[in-house]
C-alpha atoms as a PDB file:
ATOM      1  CA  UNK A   1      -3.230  19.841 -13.932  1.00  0.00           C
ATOM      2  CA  UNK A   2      -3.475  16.665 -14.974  1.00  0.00           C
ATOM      3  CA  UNK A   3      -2.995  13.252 -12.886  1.00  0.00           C
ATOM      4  CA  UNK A   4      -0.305  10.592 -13.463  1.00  0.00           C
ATOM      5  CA  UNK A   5       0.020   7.035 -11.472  1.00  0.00           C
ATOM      6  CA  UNK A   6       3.644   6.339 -11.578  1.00  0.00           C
ATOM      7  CA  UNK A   7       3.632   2.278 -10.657  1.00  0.00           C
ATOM      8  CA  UNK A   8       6.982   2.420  -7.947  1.00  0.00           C
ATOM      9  CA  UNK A   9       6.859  -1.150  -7.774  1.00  0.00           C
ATOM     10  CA  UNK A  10       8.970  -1.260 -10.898  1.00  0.00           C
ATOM     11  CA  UNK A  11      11.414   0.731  -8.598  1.00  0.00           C
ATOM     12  CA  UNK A  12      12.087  -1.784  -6.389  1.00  0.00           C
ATOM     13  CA  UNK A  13      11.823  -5.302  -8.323  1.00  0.00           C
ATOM     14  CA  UNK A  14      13.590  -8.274  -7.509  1.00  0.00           C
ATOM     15  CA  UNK A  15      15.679  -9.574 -11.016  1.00  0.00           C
ATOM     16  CA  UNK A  16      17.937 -12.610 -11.241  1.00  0.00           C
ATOM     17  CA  UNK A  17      18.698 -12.538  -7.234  1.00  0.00           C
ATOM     18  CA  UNK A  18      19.472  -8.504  -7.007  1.00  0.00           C
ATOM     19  CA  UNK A  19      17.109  -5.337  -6.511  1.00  0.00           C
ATOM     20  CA  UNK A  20      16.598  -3.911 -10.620  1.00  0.00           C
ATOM     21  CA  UNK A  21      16.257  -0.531  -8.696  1.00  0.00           C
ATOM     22  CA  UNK A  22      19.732   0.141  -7.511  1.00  0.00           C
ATOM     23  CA  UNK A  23      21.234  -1.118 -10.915  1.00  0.00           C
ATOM     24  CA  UNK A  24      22.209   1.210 -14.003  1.00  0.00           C
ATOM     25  CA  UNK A  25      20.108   1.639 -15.390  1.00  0.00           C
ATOM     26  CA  UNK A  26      17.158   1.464 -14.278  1.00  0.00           C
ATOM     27  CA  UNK A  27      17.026   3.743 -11.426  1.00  0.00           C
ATOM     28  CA  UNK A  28      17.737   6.682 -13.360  1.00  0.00           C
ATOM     29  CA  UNK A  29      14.978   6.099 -15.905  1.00  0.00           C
ATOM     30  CA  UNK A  30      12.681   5.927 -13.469  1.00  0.00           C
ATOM     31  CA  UNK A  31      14.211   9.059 -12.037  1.00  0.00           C
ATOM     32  CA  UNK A  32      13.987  10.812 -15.751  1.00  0.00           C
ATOM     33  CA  UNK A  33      10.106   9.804 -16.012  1.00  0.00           C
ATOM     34  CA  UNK A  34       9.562  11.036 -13.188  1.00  0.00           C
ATOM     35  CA  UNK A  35      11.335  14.366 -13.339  1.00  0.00           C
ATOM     36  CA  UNK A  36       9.787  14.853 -16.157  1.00  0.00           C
ATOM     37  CA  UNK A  37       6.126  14.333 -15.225  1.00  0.00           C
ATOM     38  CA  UNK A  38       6.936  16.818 -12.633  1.00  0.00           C
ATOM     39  CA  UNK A  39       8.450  19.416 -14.720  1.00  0.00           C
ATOM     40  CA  UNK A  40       5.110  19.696 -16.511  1.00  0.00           C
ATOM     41  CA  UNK A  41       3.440  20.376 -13.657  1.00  0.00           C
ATOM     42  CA  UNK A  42       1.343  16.706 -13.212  1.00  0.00           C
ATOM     43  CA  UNK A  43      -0.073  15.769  -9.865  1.00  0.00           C
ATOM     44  CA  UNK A  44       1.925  12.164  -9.143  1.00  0.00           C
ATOM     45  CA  UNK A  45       0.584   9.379  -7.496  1.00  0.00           C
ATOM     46  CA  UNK A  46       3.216   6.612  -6.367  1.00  0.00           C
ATOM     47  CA  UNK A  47       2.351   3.748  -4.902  1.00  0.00           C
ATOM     48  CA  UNK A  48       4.331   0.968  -3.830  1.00  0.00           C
ATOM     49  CA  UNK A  49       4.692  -2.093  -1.119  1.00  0.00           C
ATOM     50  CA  UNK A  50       7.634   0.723   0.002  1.00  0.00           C
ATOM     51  CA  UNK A  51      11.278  -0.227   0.625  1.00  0.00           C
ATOM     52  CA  UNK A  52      12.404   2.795   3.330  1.00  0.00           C
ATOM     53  CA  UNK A  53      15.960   2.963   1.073  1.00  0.00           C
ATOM     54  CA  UNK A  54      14.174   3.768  -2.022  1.00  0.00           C
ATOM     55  CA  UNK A  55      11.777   5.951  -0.404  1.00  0.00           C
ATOM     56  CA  UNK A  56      14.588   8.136   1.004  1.00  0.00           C
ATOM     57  CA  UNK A  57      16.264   8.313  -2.277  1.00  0.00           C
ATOM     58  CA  UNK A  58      12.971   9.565  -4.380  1.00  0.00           C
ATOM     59  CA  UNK A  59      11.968  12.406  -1.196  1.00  0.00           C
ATOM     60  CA  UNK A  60      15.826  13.499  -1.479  1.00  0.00           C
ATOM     61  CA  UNK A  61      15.420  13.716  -5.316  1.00  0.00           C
ATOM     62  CA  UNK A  62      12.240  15.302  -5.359  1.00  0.00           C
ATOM     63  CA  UNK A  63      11.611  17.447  -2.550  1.00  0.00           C
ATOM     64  CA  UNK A  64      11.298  20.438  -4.003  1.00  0.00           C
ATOM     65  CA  UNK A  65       8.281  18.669  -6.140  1.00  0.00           C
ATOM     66  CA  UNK A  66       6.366  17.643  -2.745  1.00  0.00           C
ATOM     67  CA  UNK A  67       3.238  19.520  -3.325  1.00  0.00           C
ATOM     68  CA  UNK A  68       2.795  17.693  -6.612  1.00  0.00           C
ATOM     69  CA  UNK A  69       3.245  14.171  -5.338  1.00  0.00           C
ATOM     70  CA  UNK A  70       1.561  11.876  -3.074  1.00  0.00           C
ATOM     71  CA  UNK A  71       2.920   8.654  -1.946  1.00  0.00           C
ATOM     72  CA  UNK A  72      -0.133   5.323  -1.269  1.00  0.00           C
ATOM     73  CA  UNK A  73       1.720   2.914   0.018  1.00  0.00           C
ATOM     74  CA  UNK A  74       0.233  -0.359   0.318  1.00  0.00           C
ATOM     75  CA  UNK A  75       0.417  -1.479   4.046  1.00  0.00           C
ATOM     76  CA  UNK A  76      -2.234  -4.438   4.870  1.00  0.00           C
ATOM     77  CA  UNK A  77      -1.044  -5.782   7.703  1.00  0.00           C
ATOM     78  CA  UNK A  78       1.147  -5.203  11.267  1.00  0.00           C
ATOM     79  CA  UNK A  79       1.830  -9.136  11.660  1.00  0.00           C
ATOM     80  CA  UNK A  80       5.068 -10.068   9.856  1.00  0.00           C
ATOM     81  CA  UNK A  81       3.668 -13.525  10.171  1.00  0.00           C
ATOM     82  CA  UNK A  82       0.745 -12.983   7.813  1.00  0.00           C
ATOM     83  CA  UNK A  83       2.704 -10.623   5.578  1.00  0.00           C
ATOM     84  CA  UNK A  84       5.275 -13.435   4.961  1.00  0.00           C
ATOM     85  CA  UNK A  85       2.605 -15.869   3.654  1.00  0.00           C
ATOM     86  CA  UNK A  86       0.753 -13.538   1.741  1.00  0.00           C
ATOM     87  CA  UNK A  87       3.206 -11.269   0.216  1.00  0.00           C
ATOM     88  CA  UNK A  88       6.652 -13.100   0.023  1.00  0.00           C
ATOM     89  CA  UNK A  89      10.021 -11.293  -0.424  1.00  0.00           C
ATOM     90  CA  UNK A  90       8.018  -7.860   0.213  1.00  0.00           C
ATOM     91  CA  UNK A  91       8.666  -5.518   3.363  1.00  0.00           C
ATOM     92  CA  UNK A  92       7.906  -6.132   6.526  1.00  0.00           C
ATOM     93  CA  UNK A  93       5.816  -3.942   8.450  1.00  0.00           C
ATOM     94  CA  UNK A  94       8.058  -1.760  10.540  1.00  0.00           C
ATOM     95  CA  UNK A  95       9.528  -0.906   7.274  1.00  0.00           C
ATOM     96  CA  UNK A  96       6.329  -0.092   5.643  1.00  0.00           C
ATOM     97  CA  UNK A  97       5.494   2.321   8.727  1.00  0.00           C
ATOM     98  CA  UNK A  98       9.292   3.816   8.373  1.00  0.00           C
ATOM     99  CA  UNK A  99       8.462   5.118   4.744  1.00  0.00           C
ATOM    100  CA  UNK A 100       4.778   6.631   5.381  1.00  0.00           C
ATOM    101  CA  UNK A 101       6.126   7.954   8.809  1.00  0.00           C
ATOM    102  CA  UNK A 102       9.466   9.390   6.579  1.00  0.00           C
ATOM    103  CA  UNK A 103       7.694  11.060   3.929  1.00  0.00           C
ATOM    104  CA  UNK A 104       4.850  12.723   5.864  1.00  0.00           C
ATOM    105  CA  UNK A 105       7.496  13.896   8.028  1.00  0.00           C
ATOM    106  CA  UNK A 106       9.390  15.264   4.909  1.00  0.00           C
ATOM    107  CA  UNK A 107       6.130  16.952   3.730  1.00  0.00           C
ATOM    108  CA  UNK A 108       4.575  14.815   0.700  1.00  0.00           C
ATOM    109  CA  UNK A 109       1.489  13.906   0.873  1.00  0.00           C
ATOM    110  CA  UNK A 110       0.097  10.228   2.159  1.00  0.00           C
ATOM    111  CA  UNK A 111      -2.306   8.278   1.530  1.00  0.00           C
ATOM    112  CA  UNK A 112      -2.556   3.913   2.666  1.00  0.00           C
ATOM    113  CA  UNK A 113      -4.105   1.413   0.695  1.00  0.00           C
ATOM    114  CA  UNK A 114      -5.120  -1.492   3.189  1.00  0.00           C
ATOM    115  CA  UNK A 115      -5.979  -3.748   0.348  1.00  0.00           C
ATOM    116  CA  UNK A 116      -6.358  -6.581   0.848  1.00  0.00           C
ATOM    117  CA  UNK A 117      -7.243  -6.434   4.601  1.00  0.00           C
ATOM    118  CA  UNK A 118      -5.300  -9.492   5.903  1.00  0.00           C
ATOM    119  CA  UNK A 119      -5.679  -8.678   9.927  1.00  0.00           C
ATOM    120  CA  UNK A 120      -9.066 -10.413  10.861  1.00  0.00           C
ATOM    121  CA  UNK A 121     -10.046  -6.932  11.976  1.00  0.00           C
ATOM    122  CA  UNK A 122      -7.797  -3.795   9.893  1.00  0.00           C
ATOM    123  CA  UNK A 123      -8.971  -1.210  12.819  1.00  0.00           C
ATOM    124  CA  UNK A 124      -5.837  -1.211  14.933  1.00  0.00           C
ATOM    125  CA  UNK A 125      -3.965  -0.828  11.480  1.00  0.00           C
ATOM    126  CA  UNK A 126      -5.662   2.122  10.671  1.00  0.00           C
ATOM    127  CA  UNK A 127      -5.039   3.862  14.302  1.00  0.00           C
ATOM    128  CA  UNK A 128      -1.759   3.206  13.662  1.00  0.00           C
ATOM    129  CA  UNK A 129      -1.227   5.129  10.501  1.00  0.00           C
ATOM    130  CA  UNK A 130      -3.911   7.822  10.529  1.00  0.00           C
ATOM    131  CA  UNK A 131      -1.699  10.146  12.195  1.00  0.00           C
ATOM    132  CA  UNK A 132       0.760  10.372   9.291  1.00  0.00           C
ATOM    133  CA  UNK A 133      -1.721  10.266   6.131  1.00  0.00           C
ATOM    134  CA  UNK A 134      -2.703  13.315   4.825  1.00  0.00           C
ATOM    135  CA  UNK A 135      -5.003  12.309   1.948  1.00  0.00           C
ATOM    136  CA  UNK A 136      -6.751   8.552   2.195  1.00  0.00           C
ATOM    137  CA  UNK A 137      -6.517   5.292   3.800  1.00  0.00           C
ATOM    138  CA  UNK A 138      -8.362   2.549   1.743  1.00  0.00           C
ATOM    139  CA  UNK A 139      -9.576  -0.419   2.923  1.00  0.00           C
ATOM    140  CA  UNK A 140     -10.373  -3.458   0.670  1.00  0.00           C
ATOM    141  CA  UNK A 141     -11.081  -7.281   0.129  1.00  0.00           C
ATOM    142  CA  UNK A 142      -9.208  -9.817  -1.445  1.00  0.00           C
ATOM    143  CA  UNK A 143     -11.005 -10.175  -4.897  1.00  0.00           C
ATOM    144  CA  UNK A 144     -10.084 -13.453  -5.773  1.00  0.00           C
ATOM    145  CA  UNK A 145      -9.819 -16.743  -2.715  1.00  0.00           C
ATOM    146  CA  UNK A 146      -9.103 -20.007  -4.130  1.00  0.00           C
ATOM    147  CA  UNK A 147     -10.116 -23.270  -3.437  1.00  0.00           C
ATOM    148  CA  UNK A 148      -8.685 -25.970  -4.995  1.00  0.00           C
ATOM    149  CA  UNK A 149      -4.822 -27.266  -5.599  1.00  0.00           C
ATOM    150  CA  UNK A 150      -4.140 -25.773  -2.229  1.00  0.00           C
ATOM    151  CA  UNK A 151      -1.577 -27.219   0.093  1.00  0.00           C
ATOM    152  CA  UNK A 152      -2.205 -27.899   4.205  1.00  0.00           C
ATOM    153  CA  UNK A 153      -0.701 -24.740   4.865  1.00  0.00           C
ATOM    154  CA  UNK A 154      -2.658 -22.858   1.976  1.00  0.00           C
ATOM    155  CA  UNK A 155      -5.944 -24.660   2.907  1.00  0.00           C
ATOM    156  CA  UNK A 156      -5.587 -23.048   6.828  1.00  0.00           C
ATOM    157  CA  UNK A 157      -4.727 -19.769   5.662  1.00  0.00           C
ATOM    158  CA  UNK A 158      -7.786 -19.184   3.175  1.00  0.00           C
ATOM    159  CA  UNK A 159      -9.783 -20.381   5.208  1.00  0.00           C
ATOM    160  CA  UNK A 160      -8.804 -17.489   7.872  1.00  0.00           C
ATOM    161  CA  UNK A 161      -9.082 -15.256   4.843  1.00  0.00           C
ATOM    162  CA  UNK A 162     -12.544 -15.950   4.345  1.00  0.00           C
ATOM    163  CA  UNK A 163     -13.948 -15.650   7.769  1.00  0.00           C
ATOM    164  CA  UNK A 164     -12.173 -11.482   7.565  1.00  0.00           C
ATOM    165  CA  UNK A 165     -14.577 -11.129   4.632  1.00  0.00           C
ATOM    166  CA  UNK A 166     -18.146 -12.723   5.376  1.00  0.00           C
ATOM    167  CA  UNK A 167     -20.653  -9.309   5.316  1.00  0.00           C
ATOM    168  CA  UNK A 168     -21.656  -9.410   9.167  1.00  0.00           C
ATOM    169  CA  UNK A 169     -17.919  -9.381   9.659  1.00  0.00           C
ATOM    170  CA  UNK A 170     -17.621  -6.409   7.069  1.00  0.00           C
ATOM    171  CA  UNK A 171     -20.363  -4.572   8.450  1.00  0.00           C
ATOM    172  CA  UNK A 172     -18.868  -4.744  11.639  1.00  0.00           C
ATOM    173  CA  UNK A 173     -15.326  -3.139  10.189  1.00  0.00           C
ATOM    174  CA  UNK A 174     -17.555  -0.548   7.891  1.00  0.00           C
ATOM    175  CA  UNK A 175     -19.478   0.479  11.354  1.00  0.00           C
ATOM    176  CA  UNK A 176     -16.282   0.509  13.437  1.00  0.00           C
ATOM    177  CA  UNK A 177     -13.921   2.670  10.820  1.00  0.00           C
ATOM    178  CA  UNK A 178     -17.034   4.898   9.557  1.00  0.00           C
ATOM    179  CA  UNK A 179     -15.944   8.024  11.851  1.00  0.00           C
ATOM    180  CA  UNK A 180     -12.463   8.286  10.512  1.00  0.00           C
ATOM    181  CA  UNK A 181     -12.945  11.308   7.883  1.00  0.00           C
ATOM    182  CA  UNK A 182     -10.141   9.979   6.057  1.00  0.00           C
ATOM    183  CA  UNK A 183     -11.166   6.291   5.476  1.00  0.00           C
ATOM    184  CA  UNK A 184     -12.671   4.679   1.962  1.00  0.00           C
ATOM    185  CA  UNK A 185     -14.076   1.946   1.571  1.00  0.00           C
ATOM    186  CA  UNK A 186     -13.158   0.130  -1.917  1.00  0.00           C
ATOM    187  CA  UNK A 187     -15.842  -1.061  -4.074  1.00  0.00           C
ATOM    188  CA  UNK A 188     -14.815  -4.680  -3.226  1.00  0.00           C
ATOM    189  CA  UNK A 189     -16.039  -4.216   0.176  1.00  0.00           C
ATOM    190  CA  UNK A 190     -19.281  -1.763  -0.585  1.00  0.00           C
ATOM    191  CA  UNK A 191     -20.706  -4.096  -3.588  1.00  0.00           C
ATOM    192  CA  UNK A 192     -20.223  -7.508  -0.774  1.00  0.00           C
ATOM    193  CA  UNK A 193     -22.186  -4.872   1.890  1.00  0.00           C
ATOM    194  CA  UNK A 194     -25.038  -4.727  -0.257  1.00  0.00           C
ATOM    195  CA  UNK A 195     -25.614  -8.435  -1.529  1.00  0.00           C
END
């Protein structure tokens, strides 16, 4: 069986003020990709910032094809406050934690990519979503914190940023999270462990 990553985000962009998703045509040839990878019997990985609407819509479509897909959605945060800054015009939270909690309910597999970590410490995080993923929760860095042209606001919030990712602050997450069978550590945080 061979292994697809089907990139959801393009299900749920934001075009000229509307959502591309819910608009002829667009929707439906996502939906026709998709069926088809599925009819030939490939293993789909979807992963997506996840809108609970659009979630809904692809576990209806698809649920008799919920042994062959798995869902990583990308969840790095329970402050709204910090998701604002950082990822703009994306879901909040609550609705983040609606869609894993939906489609593990609904039988598909789960998985949570906490990547970036932007919580100083990503442990509560992980208690909270453990319960629902079946497969993986990842945990990873920011790759890329920059310095210059940075407004006030900017300025304080990389700053924060940094201070999550210093190694005795890492090793104290890696220690912490080690016992959970079903967390990974991305390379961006095991190549910064070992420098």
């Amino acid at each position: 069986m061979l292994s697809n990553d089907v990139a959801c985000e393009s299900l749920s962009v934001t075009a000229w003020g509307f959502e591309v998703f819910w608009r002829a045509p667009f929707k439906e040839a996502c939906f026709v990709v998709l069926e088809r990878l599925l009819e030939s019997g490939n293993a789909v990985l979807i992963t997506t910032k996840p809108k609970l609407a659009v979630i809904k819509e692809i576990t209806q479509h698809f649920g008799s094809y919920h042994d062959q897909m798995q869902f990583r959605f990308t969840i790095t945060s329970d402050d709204d406050t910090v998701l604002e800054f950082w990822e703009p015009n994306a879901p909040r939270f609550k609705e983040r934690l609606a869609s894993l909690v939906y489609s593990y309910n609904r039988g598909f597999k789960t998985s949570v990519s906490i990547e970036p970590f932007l919580d100083y410490d990503p442990t509560e995080l992980t208690e909270t979503v453990v319960p629902f993923v079946t497969e993986s929760i990842w945990i990873g860095k920011m790759n890329y914190i920059p310095r210059k042209n940075l407004s006030n606001e900017e300025m304080i919030q990389y700053q924060k940023i940094r201070k999550n990712y210093r190694v005795d602050h890492l090793w104290e997450i890696y220690n912490s999270l080690a016992g959970y069978p079903k967390v990974r550590f991305k390379d961006s945080v095991r190549i910064h462990l070992h420098t």
